[in-house]
Protein backbone atom coordinates (compact mmCIF):
# COMPACT_ATOMS: atom_id res chain seq x y z
CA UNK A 1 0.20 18.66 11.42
CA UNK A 2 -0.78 17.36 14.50
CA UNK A 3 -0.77 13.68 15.53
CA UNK A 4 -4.63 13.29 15.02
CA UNK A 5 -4.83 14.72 12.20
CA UNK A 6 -2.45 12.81 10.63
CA UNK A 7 -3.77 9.87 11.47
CA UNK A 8 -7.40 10.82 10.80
CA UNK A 9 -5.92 11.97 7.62
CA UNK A 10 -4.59 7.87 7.33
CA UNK A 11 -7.68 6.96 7.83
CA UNK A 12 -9.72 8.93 5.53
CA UNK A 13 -7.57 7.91 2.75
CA UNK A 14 -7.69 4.37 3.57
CA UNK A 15 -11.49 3.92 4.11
CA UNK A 16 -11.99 5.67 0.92
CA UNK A 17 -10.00 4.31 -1.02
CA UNK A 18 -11.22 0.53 0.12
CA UNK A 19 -14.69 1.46 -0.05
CA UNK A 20 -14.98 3.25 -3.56
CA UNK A 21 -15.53 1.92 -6.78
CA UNK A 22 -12.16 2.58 -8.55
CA UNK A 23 -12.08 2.90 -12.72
CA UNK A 24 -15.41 3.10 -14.28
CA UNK A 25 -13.99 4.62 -17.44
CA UNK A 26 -10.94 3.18 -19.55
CA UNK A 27 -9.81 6.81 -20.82
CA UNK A 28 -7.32 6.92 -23.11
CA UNK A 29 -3.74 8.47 -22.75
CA UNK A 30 -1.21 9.88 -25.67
CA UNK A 31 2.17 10.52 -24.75
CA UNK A 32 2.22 13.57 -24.12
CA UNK A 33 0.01 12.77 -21.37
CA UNK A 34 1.94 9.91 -19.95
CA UNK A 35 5.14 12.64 -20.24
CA UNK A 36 3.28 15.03 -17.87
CA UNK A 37 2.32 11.92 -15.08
CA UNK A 38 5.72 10.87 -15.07
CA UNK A 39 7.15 14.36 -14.63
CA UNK A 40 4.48 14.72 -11.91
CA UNK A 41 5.40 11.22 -10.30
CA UNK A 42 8.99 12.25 -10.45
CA UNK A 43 8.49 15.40 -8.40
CA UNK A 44 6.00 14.21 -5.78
CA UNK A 45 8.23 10.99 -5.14
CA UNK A 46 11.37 13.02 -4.77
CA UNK A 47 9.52 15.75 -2.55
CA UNK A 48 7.60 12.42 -0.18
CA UNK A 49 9.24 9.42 -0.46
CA UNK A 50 10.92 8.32 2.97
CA UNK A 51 14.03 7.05 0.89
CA UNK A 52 15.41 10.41 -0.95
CA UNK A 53 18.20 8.02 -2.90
CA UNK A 54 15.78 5.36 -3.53
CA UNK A 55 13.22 7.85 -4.80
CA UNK A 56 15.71 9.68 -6.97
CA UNK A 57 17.03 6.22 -8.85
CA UNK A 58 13.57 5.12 -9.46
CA UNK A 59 12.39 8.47 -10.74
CA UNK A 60 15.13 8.73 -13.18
CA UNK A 61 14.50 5.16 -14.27
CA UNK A 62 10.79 5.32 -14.82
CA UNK A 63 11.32 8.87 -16.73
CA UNK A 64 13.94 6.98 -18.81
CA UNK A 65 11.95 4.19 -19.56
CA UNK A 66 9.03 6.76 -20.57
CA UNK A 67 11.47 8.72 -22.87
CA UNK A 68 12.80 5.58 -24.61
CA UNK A 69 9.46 4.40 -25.56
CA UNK A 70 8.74 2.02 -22.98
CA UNK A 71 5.30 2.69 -22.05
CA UNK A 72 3.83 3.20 -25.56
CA UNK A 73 1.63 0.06 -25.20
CA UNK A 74 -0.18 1.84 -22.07
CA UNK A 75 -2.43 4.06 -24.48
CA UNK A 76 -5.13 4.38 -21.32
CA UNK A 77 -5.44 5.25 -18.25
CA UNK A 78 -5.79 1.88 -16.17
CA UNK A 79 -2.89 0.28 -17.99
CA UNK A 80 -0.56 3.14 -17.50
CA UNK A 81 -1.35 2.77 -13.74
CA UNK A 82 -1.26 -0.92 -13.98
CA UNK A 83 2.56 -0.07 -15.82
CA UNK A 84 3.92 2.51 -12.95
CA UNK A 85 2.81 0.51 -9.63
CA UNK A 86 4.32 -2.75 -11.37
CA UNK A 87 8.01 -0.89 -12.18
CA UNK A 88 7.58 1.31 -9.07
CA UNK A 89 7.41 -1.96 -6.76
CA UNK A 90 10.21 -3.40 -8.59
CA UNK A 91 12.61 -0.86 -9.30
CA UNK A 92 12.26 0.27 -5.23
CA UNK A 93 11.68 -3.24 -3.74
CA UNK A 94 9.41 -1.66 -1.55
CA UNK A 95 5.86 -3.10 -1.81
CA UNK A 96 3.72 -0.70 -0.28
CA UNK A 97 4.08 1.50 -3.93
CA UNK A 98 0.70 1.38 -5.81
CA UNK A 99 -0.75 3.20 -8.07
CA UNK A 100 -5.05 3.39 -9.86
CA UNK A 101 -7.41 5.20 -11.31
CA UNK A 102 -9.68 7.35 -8.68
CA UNK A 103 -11.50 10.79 -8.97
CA UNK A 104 -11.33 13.09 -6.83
CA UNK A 105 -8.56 12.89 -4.50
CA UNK A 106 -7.69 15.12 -2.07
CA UNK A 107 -4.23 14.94 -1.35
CA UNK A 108 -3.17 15.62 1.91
CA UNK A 109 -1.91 18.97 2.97
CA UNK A 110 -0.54 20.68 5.82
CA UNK A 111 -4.17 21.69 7.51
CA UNK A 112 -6.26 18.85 6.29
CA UNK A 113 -9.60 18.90 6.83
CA UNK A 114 -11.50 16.65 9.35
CA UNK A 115 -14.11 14.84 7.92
CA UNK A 116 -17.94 15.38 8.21
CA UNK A 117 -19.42 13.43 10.88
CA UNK A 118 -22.15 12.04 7.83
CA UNK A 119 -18.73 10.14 6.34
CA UNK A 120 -17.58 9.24 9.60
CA UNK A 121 -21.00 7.74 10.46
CA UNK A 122 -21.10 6.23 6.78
CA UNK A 123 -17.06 4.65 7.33
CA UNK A 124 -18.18 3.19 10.53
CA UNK A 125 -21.16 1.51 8.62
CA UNK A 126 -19.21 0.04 6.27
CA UNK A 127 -16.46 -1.13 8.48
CA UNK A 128 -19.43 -2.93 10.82
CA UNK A 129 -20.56 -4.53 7.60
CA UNK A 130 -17.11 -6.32 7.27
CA UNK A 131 -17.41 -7.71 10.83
CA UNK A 132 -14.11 -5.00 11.92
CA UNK A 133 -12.31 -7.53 9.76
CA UNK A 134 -12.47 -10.13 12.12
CA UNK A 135 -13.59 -13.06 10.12
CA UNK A 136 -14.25 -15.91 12.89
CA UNK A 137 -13.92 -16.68 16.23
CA UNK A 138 -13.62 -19.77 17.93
CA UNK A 139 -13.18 -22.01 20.35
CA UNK A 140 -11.10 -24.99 19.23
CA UNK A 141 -10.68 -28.20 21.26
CA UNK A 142 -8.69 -27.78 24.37
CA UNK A 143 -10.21 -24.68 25.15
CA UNK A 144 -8.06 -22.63 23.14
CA UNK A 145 -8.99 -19.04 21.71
CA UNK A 146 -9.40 -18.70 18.01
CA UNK A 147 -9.44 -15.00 16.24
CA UNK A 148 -8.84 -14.56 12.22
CA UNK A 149 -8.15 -11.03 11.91
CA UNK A 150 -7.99 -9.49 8.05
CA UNK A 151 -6.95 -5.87 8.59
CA UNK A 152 -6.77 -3.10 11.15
CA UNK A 153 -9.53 -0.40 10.64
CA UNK A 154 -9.36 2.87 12.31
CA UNK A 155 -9.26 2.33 16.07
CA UNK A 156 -12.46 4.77 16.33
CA UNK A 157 -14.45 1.96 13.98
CA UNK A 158 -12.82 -1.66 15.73
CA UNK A 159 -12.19 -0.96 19.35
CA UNK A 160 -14.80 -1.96 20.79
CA UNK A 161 -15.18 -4.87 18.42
CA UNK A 162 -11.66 -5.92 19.41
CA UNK A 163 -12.82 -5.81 22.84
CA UNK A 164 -15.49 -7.55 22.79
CA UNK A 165 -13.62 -10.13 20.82
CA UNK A 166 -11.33 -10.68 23.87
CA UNK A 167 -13.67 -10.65 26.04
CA UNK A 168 -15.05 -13.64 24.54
CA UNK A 169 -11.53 -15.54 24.80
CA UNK A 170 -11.10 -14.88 28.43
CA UNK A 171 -11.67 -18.15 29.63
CA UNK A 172 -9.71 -19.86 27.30
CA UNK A 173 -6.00 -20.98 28.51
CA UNK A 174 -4.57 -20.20 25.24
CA UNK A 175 -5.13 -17.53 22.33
CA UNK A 176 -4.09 -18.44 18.59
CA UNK A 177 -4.29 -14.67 16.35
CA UNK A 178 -4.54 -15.60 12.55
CA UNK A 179 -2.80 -13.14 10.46
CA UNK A 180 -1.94 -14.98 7.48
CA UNK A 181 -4.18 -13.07 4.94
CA UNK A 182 -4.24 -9.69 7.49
CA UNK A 183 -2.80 -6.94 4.73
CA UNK A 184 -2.33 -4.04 6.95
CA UNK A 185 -4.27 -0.88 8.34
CA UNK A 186 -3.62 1.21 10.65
CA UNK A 187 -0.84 1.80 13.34
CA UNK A 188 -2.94 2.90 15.96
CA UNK A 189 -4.89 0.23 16.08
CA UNK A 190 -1.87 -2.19 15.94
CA UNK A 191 -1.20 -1.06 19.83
CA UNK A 192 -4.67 -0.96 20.69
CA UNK A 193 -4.99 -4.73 20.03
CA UNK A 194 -1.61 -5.55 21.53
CA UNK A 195 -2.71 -3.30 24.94
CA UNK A 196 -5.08 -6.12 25.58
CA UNK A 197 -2.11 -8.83 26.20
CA UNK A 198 -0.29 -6.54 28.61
CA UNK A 199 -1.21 -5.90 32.47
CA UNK A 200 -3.56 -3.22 33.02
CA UNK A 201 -1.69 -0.25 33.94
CA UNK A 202 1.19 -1.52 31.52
CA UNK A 203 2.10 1.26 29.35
CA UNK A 204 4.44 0.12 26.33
CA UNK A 205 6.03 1.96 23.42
CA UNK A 206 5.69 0.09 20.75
CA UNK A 207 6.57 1.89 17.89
CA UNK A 208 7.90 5.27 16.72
CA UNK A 209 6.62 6.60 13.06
CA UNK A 210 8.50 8.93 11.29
CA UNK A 211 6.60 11.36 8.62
CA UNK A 212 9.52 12.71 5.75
CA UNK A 213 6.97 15.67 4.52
CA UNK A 214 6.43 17.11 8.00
CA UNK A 215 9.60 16.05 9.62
CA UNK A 216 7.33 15.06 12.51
CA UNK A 217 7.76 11.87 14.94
CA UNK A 218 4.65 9.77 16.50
CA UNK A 219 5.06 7.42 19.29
CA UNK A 220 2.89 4.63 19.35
CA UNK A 221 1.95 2.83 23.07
CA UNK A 222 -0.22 0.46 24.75
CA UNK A 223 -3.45 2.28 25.77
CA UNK A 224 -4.06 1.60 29.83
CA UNK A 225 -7.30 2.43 29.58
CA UNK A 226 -8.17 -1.10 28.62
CA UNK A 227 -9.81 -2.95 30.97
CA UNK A 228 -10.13 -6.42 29.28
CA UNK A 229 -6.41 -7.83 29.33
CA UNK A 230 -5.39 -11.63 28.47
CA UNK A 231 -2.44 -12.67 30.30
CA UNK A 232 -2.00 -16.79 28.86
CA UNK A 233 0.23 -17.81 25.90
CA UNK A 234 -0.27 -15.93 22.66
CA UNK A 235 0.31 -17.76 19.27
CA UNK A 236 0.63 -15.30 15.68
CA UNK A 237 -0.10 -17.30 12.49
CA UNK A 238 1.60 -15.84 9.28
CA UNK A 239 2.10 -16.10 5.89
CA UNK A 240 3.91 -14.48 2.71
CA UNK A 241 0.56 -12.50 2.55
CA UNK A 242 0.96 -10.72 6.32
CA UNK A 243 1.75 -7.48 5.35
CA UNK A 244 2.27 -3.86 6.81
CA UNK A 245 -0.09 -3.76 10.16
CA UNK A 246 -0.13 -7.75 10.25
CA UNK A 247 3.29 -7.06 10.40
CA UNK A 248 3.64 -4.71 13.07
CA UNK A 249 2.01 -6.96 15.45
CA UNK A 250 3.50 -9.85 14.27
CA UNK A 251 6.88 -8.38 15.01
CA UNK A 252 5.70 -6.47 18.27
CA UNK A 253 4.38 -9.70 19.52
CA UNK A 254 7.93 -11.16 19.46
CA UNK A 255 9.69 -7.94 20.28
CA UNK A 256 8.10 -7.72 23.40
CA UNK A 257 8.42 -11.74 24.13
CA UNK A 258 4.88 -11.80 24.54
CA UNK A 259 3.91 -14.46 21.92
CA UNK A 260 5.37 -17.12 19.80
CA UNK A 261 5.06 -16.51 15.71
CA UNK A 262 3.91 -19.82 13.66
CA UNK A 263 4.53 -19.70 9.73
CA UNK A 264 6.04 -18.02 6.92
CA UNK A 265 8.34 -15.05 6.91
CA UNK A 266 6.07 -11.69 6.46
CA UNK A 267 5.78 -9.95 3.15
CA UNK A 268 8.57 -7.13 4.50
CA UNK A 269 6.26 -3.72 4.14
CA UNK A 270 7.06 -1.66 6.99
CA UNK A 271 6.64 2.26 5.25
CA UNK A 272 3.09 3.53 5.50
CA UNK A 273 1.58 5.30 2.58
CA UNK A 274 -0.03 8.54 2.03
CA UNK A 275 -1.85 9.33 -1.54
CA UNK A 276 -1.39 11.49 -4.56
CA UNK A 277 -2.51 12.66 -7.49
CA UNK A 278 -0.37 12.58 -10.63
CA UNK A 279 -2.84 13.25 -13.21
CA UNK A 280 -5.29 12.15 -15.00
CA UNK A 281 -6.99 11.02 -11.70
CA UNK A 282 -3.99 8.41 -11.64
CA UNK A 283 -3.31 8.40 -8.06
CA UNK A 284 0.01 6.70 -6.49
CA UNK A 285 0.56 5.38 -3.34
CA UNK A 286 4.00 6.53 -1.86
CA UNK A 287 5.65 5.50 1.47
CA UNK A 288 6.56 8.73 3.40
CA UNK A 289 7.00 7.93 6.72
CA UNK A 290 9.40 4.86 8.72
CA UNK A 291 8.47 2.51 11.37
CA UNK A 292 10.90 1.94 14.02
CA UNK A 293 9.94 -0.59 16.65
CA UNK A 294 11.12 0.82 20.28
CA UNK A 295 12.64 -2.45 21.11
CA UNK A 296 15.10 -3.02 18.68
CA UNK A 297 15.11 0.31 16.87
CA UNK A 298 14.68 -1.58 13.52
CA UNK A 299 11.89 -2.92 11.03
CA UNK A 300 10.97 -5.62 8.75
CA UNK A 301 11.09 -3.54 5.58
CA UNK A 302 12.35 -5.86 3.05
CA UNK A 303 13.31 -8.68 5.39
CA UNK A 304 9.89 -9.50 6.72
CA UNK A 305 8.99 -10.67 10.11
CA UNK A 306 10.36 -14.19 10.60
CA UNK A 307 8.66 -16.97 12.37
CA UNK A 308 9.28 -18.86 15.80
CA UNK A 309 8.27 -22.07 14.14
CA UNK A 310 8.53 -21.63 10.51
CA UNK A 311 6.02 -23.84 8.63
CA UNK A 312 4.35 -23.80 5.77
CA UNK A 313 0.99 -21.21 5.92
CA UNK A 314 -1.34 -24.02 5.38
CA UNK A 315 -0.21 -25.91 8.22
CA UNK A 316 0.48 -22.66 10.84
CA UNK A 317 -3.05 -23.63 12.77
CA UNK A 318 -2.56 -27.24 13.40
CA UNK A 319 1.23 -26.57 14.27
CA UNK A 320 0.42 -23.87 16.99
CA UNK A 321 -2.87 -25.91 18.33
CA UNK A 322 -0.61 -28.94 18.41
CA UNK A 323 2.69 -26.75 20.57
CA UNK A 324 -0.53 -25.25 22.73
CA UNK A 325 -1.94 -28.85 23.69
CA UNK A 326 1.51 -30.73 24.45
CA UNK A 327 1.70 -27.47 26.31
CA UNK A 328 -1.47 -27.80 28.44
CA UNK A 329 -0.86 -31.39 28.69
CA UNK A 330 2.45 -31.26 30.12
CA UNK A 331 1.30 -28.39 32.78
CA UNK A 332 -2.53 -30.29 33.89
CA UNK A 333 -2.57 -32.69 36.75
CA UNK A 334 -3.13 -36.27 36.62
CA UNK A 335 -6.21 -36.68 36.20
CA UNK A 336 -9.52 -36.21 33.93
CA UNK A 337 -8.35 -32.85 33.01
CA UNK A 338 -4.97 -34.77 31.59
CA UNK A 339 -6.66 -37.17 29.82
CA UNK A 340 -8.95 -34.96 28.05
CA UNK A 341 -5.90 -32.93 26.85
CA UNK A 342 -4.36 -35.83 25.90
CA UNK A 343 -6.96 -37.30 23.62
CA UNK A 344 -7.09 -33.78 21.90
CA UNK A 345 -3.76 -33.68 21.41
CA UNK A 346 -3.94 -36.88 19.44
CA UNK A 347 -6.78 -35.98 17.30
CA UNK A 348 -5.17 -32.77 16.57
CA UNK A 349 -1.84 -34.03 15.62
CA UNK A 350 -3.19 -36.67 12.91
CA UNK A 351 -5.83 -33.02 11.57
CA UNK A 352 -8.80 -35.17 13.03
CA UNK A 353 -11.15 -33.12 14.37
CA UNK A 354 -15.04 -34.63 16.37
CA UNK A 355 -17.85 -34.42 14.38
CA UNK A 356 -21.18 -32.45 15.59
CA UNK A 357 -23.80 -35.15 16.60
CA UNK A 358 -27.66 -33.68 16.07
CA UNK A 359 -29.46 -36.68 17.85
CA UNK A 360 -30.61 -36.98 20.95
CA UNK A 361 -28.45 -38.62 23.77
CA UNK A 362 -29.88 -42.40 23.66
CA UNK A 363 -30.94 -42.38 20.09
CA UNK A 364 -29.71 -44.80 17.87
């Protein structure tokens, strides 16, 4: 399978599967039924998953359980699937297992089809109606850049909305990139984001991805073609939440030294997912392919991505904001420039912030 149309392949699965409807029926499952999933499970995990040992031991565990009687109180469909993505997270420690109720999957397959350009037109709606996951930008006090970023669509659907986000933070002296509730999405749009914090003409290898069921390798890089690039200080907020793609950049951002991570240590879910069906329209996430970062040919699978400053989530904004100001301060000339940053800086340490004023100048 070639590159594209793997990752096409990534994002048809993803898109649909966040832009469904899941489970409208509850439909109900004797054991004989459950028997056949789990048999089902067993083999696509031990033909897929990128662990072979792992995937063995939890197939034999889950099939064991289901022989001794341990999934008799799952009588329908939803709670079965509720059953197998709790023991498959557990028994694996790998958190990017799931497993619901969907009709109609199409599993992937070795000549996958592209999809129409009427879905790709309807995806790119829906993704626009989400904002490209970026859920604010701002300018805080100090002049310092402010992007919340949820999740990493297809690169086709939030390029140009990435873009045009930096291009709004280009006069700013300092960038702050929440992540603490970003849950992932898509490699390939990972790099694209980071290729805007890199010197054009600066191509980087970020990332290699290895795929188990085709055997197949993809680099990852900075794309040069980017002409917007922001070349001051880069803060990453995290959180426990930060997972998978929030990840990746979290721990290409330090990997590269090109930004300082603020917060908690990362969830630790580094092995994308492709789909499949087990029956019953129970379909189950499984990790099939590895991320290795090109810098030190490693991951945070299990371990997470672990702050610069480690501080609570809640407090990851005012603790960057705070380093950027003492920061700025230190750096400006004496001066009204100084000043300014200085009475920022105390506002922001006590978590005072001005208040808009609505009248106008002279009116008491």
């Amino acid at each position: 399978m070639s590159g594209r149309k793997k990752f096409v392949s990534a994002v048809v699965l993803s898109s649909m599967l966040s832009f469904s409807a899941f489970a409208a029926e509850d439909t109900p499952l004797n054991a004989s039924a459950r028997a056949a999933i789990v048999q089902t499970l067993v083999t696509k995990m031990n033909a897929n998953y990128i662990e072979p040992a792992v995937a063995e031991r939890v197939g034999s565990a889950i099939a064991r359980k289901n022989t001794e009687g341990g999934y008799a109180s799952a009588a329908s469909v939803k709670a079965f699937s509720e059953a197998l993505a709790k023991d498959l997270r557990e028994l694996s420690g790998d958190l990017h297992f799931g497993a619901a109720f969907y009709e109609g999957l199409r599993e992937r397959s070795a000549t996958p089809e592209l999809p129409s350009r009427a879905k790709m037109e309807e995806w790119r709606e829906q993704t626009a109606r989400r904002g490209y996951d970026i859920e604010k930008i701002e300018r805080l006090p100090g002049n310092i850049g402010y992007i919340e970023l949820r999740g990493f669509g297809g690169p086709e659907f939030v390029g140009a909305a990435y873009t045009a986000a930096m291009s709004l933070m280009a006069g700013t002296d300092a960038l702050i990139l929440d992540l603490r509730r970003n849950g992932g999405g898509s490699p390939a749009s990972v790099a694209y984001l980071m290729s805007h914090f890199f010197p054009l003409g600066d191509e980087r290898h970020l990332i290699d991805m290895y795929d188990r069921p085709t055997g197949a390798t993809r680099q990852f890089w900075t794309v040069k073609t980017i002409a917007q690039r922001y070349d001051k200080p880069v803060y990453v907020l995290t959180s426990a939440r930060t997972f998978s793609g929030g990840e990746d950049f979290s721990y290409g951002i330090q990997a590269q030294k090109r930004g300082t991570v603020v917060g908690e240590t990362t969830g630790g879910g580094s092995n994308p997912v492709s789909w499949f069906n087990v029956g019953q329209d129970i379909i189950v996430a499984i990790p099939t392919a590895r991320a290795t970062n090109a810098v030190t040919k490693t991951n945070w699978e299990h371990v997470g991505v672990k702050p610069d400053i480690a501080v609570p989530a809640a407090q990851a904004l005012q603790t960057a904001h705070v380093a950027i100001l003492r920061m700025l301060a230190s750096s400006a000339k004496e001066g009204n420039e100084r000043k300014e940053l200085q009475r920022v800086l105390v506002m922001a340490e006590k978590g005072e912030s001005e208040k808009p004023v609505y009248t106008l100048r002279g009116e008491r």
